[in-house]
C-alpha atoms as a PDB file:
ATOM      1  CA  UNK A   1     122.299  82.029 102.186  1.00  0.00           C
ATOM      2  CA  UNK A   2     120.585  84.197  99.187  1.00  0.00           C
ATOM      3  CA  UNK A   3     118.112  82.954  96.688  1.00  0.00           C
ATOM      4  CA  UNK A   4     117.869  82.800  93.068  1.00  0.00           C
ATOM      5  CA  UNK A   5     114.685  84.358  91.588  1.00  0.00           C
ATOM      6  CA  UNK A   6     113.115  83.787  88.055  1.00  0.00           C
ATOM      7  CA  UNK A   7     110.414  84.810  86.335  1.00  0.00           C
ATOM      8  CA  UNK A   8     109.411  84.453  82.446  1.00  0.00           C
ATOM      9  CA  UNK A   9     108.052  87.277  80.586  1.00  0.00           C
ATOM     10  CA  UNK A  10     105.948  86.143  77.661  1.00  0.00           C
ATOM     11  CA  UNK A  11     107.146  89.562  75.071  1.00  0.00           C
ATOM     12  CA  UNK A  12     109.012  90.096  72.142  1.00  0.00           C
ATOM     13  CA  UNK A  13     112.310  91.306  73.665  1.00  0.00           C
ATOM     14  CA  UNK A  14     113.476  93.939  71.513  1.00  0.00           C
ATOM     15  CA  UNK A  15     110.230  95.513  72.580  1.00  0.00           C
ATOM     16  CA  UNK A  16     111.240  95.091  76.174  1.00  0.00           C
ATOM     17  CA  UNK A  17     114.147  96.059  75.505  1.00  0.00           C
ATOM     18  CA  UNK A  18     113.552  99.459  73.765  1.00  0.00           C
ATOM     19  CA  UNK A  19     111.072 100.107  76.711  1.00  0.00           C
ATOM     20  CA  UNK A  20     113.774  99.803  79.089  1.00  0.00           C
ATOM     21  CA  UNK A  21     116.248 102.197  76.995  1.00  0.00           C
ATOM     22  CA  UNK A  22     112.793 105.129  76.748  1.00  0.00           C
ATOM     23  CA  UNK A  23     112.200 104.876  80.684  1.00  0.00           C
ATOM     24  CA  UNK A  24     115.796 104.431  81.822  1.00  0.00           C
ATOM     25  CA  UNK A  25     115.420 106.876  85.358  1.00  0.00           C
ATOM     26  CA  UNK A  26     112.194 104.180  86.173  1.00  0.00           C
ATOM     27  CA  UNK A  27     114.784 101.281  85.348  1.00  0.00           C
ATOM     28  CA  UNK A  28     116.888 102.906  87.644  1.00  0.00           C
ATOM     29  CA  UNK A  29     114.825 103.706  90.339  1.00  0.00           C
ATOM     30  CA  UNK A  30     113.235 100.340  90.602  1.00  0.00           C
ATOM     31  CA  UNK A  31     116.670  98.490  90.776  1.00  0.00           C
ATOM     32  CA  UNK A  32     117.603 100.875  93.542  1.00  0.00           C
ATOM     33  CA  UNK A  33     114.796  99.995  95.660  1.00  0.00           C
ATOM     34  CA  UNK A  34     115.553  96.516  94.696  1.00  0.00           C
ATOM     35  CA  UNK A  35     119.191  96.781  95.926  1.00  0.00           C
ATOM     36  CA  UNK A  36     117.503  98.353  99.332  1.00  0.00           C
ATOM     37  CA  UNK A  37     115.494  95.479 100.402  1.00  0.00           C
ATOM     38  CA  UNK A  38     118.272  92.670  99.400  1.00  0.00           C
ATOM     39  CA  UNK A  39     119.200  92.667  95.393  1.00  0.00           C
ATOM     40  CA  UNK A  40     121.807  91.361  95.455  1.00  0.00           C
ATOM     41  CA  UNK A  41     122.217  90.781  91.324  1.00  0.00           C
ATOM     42  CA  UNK A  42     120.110  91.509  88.471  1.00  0.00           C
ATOM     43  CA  UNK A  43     119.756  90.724  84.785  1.00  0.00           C
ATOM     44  CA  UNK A  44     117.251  89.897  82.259  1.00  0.00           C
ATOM     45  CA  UNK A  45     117.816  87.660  79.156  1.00  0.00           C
ATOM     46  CA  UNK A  46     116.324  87.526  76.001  1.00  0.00           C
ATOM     47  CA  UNK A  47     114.815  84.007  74.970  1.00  0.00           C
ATOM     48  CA  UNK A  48     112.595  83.202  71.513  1.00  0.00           C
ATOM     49  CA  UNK A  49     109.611  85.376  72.399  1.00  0.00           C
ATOM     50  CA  UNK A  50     110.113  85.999  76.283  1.00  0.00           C
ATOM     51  CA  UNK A  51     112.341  87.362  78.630  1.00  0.00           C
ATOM     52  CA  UNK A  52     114.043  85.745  81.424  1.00  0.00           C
ATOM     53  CA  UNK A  53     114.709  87.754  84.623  1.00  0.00           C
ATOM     54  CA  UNK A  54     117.104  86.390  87.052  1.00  0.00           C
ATOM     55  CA  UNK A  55     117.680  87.705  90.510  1.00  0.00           C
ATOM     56  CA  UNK A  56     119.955  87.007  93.616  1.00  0.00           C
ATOM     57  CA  UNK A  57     118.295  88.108  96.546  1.00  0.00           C
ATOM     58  CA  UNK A  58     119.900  88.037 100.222  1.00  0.00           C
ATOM     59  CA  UNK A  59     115.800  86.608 101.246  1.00  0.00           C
ATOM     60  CA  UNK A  60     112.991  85.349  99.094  1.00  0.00           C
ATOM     61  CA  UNK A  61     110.543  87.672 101.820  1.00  0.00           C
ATOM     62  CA  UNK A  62     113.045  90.839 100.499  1.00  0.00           C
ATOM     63  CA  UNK A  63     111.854  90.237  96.933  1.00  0.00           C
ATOM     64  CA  UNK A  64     108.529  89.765  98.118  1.00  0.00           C
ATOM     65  CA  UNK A  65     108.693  93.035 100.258  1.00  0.00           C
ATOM     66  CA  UNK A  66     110.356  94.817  96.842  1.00  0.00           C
ATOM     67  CA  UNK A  67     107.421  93.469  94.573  1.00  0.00           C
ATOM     68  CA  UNK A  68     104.638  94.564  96.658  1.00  0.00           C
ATOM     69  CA  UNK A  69     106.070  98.004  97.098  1.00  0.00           C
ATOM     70  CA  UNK A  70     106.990  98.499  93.667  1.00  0.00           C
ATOM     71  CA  UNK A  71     104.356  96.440  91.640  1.00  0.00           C
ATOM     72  CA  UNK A  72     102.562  99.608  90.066  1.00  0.00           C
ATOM     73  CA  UNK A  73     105.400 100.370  88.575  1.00  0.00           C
ATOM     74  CA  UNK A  74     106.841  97.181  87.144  1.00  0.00           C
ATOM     75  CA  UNK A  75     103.320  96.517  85.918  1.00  0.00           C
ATOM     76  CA  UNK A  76     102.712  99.701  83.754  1.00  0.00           C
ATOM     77  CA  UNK A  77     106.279  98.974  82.279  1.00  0.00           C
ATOM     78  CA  UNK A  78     105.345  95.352  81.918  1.00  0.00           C
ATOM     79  CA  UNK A  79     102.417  96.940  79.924  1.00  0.00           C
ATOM     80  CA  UNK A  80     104.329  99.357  78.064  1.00  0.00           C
ATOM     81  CA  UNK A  81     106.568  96.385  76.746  1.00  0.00           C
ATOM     82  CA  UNK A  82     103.832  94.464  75.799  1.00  0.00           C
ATOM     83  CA  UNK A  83     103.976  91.514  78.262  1.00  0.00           C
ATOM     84  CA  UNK A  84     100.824  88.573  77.505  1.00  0.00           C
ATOM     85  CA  UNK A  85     101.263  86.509  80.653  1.00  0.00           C
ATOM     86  CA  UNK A  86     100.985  86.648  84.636  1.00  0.00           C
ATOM     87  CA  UNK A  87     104.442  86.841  85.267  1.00  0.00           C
ATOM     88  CA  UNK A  88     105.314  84.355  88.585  1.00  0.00           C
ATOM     89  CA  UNK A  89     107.996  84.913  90.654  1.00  0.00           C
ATOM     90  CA  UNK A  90     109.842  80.863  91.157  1.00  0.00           C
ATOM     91  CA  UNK A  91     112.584  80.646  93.816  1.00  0.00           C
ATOM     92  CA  UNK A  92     115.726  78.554  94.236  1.00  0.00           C
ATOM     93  CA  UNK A  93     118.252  78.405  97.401  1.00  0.00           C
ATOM     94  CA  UNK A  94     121.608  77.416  96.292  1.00  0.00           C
ATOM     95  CA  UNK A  95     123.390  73.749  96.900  1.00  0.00           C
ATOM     96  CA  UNK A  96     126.370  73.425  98.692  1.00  0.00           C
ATOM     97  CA  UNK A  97     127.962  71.009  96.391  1.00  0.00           C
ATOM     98  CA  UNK A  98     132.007  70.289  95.899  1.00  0.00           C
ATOM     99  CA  UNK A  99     131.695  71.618  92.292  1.00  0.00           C
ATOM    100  CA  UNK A 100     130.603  74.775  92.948  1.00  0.00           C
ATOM    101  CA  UNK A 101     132.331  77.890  91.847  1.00  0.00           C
END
């Protein structure tokens, strides 16, 4: 069963977000690799100073394999944007529970 990821930016998010739209072939090329080694989904949400980005992977070890492969790049974009903290990577398996949908 696949894994939620999340991790918390600490950045202002129109900044992030304005980085993203200048280097949109690096966006792109990092989410492919992503979706190569188990990305399932993808997103990133804007919060009051930080960004949120949620992942479904099919395996926390294929995010881990992504990340170590593509970490040069995520950090000098990280950089570019602006972002204060040590981002950590926290992961949740999902609950089979009757309510689910």
């Amino acid at each position: 069963m696949s894994v939620m990821m999340g991790m918390r930016l600490t950045v202002d998010p129109a900044r992030f977000e304005q980085v993203a739209r200048e280097d949109s072939d690096a966006m792109r090329a990092i989410a492919e690799r992503a979706k190569s080694l188990g990305a399932i989904h993808h997103a990133f949400f804007a919060g009051d100073g930080e960004v949120l980005i949620a992942d479904e992977w099919e395996t926390e070890e294929g995010f881990h394999e992504f990340f170590a492969a593509a970490s040069s790049e995520i950090g000098l974009l990280m950089s570019q944007a602006g972002v204060t903290n040590v981002p950590r990577p926290e992961f949740w398996r999902m609950l089979d529970t009757p309510d689910r949908f």
